[in-house]
PDB file of N, CA and C in Angstrom:
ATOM      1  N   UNK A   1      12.078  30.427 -16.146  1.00  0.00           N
ATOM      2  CA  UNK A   1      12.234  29.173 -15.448  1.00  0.00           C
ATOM      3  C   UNK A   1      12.237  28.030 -16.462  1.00  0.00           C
ATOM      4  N   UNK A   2      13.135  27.052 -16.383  1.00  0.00           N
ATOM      5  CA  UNK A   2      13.245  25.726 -17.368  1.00  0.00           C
ATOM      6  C   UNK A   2      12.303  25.215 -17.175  1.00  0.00           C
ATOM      7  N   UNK A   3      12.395  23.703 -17.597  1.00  0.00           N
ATOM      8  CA  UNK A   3      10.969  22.509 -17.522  1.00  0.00           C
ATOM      9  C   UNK A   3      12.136  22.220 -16.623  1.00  0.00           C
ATOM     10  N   UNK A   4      13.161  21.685 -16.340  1.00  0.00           N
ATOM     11  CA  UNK A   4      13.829  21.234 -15.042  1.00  0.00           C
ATOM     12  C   UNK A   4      13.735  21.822 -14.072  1.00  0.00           C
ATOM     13  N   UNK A   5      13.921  23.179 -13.875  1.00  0.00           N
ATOM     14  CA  UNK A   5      13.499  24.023 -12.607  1.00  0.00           C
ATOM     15  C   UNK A   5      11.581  23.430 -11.931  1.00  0.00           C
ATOM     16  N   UNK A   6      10.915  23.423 -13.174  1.00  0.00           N
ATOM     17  CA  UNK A   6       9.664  23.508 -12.789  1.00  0.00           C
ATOM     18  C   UNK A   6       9.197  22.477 -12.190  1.00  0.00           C
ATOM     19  N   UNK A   7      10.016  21.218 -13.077  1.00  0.00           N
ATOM     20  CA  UNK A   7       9.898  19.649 -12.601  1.00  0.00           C
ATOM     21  C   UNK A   7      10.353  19.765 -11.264  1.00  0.00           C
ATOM     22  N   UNK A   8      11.387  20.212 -10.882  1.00  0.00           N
ATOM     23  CA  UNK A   8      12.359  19.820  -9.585  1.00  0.00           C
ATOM     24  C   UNK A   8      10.894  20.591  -8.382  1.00  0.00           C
ATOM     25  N   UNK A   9      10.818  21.824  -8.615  1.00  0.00           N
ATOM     26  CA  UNK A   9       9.931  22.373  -7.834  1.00  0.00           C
ATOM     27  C   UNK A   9       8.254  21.707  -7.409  1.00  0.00           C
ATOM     28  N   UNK A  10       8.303  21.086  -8.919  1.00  0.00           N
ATOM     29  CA  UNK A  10       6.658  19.827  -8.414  1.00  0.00           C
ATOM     30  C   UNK A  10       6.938  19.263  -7.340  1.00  0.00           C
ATOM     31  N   UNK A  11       8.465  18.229  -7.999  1.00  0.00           N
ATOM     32  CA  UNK A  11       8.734  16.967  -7.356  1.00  0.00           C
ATOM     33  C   UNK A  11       8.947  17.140  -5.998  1.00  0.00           C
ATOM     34  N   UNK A  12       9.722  18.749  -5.401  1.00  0.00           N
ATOM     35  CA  UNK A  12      10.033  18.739  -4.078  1.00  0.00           C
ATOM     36  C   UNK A  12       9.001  19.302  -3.368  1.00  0.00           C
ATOM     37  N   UNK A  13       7.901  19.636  -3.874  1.00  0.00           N
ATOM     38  CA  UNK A  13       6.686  20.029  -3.104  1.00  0.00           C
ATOM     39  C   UNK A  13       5.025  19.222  -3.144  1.00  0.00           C
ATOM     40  N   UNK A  14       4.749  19.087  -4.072  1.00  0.00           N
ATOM     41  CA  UNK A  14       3.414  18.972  -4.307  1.00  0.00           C
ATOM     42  C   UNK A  14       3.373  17.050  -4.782  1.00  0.00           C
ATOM     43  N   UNK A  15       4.330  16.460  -5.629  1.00  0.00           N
ATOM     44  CA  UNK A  15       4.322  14.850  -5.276  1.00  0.00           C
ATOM     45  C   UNK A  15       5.502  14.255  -4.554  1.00  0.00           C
ATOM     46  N   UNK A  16       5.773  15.368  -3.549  1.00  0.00           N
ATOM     47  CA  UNK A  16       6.162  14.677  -1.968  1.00  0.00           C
ATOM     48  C   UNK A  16       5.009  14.224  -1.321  1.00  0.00           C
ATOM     49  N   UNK A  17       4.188  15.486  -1.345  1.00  0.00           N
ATOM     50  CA  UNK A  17       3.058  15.687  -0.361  1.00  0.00           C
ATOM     51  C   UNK A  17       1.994  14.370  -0.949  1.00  0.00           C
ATOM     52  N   UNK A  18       1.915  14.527  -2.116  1.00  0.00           N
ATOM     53  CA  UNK A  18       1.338  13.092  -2.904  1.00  0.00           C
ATOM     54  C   UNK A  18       1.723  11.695  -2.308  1.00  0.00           C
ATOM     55  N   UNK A  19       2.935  11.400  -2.701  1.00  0.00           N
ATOM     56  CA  UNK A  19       3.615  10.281  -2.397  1.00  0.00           C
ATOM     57  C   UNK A  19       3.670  10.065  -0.736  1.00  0.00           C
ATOM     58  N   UNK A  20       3.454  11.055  -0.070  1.00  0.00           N
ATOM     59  CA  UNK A  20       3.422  10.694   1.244  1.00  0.00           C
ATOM     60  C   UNK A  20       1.918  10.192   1.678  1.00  0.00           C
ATOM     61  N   UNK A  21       0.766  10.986   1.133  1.00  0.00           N
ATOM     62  CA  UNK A  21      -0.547  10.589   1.467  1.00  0.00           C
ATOM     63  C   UNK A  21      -0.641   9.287   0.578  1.00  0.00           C
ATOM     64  N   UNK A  22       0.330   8.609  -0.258  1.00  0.00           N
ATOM     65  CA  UNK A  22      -0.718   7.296  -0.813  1.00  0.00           C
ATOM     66  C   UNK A  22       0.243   6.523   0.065  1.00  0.00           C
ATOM     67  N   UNK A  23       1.634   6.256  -0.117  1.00  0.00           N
ATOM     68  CA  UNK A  23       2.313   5.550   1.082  1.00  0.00           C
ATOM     69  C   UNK A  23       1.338   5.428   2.598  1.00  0.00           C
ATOM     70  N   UNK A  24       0.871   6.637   3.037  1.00  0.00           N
ATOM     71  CA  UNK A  24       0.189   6.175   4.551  1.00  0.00           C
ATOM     72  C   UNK A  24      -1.393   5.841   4.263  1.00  0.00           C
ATOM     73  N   UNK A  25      -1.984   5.876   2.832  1.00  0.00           N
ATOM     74  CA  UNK A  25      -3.235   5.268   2.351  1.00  0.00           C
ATOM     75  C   UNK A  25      -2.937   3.563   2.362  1.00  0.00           C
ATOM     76  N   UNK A  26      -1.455   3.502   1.775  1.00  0.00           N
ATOM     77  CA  UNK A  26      -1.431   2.084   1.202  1.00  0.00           C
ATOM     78  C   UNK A  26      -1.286   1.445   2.676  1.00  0.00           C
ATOM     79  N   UNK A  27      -0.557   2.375   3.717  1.00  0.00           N
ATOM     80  CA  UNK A  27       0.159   1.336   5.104  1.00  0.00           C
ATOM     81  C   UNK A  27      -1.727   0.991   5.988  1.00  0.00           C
ATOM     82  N   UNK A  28      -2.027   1.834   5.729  1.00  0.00           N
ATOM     83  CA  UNK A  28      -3.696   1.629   6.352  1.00  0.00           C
ATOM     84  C   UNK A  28      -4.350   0.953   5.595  1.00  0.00           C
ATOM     85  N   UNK A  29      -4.422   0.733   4.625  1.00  0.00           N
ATOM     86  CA  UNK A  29      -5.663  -0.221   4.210  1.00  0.00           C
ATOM     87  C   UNK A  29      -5.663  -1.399   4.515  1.00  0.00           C
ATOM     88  N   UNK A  30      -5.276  -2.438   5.200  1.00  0.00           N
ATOM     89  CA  UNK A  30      -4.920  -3.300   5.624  1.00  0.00           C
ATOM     90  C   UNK A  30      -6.032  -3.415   7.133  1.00  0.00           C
ATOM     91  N   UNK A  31      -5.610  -2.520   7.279  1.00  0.00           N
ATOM     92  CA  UNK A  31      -6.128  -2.028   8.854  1.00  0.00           C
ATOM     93  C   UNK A  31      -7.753  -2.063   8.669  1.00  0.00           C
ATOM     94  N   UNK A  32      -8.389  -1.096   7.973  1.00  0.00           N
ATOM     95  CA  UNK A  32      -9.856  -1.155   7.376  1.00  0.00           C
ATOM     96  C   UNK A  32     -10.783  -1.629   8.296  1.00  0.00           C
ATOM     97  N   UNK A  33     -11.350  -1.412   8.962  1.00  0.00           N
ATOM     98  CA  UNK A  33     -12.637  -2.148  10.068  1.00  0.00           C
ATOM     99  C   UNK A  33     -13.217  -3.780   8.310  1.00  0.00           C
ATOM    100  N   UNK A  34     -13.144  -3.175   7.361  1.00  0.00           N
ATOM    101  CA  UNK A  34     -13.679  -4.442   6.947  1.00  0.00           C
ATOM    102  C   UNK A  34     -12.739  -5.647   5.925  1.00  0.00           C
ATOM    103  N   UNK A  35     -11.726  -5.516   6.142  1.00  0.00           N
ATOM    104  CA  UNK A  35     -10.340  -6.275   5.734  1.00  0.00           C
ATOM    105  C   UNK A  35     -10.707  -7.383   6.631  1.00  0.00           C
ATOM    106  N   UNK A  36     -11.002  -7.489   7.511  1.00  0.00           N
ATOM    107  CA  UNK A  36     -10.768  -8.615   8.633  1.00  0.00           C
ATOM    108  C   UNK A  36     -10.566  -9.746   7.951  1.00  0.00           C
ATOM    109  N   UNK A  37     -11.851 -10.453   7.446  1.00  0.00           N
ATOM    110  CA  UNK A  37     -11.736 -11.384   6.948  1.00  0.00           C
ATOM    111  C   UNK A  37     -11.167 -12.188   6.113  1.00  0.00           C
ATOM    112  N   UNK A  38     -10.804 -10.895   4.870  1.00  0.00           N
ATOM    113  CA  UNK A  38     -10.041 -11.058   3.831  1.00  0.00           C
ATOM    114  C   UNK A  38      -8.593 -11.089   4.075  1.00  0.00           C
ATOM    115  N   UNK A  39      -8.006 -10.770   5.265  1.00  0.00           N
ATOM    116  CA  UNK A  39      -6.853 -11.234   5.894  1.00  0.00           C
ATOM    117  C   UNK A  39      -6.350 -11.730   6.210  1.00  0.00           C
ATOM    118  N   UNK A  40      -7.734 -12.925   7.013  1.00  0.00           N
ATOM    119  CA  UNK A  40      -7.092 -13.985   7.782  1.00  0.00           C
ATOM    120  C   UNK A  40      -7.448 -15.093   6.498  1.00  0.00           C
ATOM    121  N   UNK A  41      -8.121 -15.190   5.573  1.00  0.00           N
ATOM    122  CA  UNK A  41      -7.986 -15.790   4.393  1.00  0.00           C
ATOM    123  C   UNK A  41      -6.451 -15.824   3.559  1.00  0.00           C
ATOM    124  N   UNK A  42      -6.000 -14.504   3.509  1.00  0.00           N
ATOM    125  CA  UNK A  42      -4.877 -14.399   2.889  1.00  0.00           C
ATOM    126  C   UNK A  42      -4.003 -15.035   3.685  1.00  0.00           C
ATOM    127  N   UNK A  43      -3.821 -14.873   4.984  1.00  0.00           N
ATOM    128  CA  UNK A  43      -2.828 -15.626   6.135  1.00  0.00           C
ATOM    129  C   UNK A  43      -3.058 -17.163   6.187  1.00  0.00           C
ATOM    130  N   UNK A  44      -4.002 -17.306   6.029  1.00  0.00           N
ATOM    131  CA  UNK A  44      -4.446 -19.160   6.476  1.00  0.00           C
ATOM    132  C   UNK A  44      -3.849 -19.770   4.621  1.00  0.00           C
ATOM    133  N   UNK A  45      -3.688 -18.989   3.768  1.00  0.00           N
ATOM    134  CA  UNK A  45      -3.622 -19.384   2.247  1.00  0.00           C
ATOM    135  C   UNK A  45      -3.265 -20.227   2.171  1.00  0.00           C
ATOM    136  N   UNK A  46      -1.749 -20.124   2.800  1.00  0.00           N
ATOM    137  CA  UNK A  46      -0.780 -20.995   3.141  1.00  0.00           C
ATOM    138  C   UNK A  46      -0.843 -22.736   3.216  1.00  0.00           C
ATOM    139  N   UNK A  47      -1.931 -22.985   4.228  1.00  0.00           N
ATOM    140  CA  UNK A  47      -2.022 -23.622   4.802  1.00  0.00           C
ATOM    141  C   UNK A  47      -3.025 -24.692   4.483  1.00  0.00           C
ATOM    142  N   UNK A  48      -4.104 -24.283   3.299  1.00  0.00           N
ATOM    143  CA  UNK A  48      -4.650 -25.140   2.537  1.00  0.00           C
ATOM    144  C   UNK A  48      -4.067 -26.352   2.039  1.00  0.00           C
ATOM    145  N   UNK A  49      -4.494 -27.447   2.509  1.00  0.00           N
ATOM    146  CA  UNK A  49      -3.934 -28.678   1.535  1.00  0.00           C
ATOM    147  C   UNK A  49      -3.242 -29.197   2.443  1.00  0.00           C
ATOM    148  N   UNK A  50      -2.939 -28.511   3.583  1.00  0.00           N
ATOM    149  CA  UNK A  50      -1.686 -29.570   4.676  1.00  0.00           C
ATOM    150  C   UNK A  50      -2.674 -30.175   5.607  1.00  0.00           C
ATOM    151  N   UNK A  51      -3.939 -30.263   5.741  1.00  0.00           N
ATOM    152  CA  UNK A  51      -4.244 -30.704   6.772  1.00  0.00           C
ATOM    153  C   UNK A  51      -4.597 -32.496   6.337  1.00  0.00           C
ATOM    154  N   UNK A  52      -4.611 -32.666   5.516  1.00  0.00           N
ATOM    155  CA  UNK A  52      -4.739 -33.972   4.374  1.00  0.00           C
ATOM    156  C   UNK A  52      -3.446 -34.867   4.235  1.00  0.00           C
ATOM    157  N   UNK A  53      -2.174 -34.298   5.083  1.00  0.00           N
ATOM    158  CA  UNK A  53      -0.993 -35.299   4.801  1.00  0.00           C
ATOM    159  C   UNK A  53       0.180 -34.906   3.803  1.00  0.00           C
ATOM    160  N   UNK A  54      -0.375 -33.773   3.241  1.00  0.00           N
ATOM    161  CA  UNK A  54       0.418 -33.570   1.738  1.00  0.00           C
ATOM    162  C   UNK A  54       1.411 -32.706   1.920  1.00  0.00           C
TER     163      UNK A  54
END
C-alpha cells in the first residue's frame, strides 16, 4: 500500500468522522447553558457608543 493509498483511506474514514464531531462541537458551543451572557455582550457590541448621539 502507498502513503497515498494510506492517506486517502485516513482521510475517507477516520478525519471524516473527526471533522464531523468538531464541526457539530463548534455549531453547539454557542448554545452552552453558560454562553448566555457572553452572547448577548457580543450582540449588544455593536451598539456601544450610540446611545450618546455619535
Amino acid at each position: 500500500m502507498s502513503i497515498y493509498e494510506t492517506l486517502r483511506h485516513f482521510a475517507d474514514s477516520y478525519a471524516l468522522v473527526l471533522m464531523l464531531a468538531l464541526f457539530v462541537g463548534l455549531c453547539a458551543w454557542p448554545f452552552r447553558p453558560g454562553a448566555k451572557e457572553r452572547n448577548r455582550d457580543a450582540a449588544n457590541l455593536i451598539f456601544e457608543g450610540k446611545a450618546d448621539g455619535e
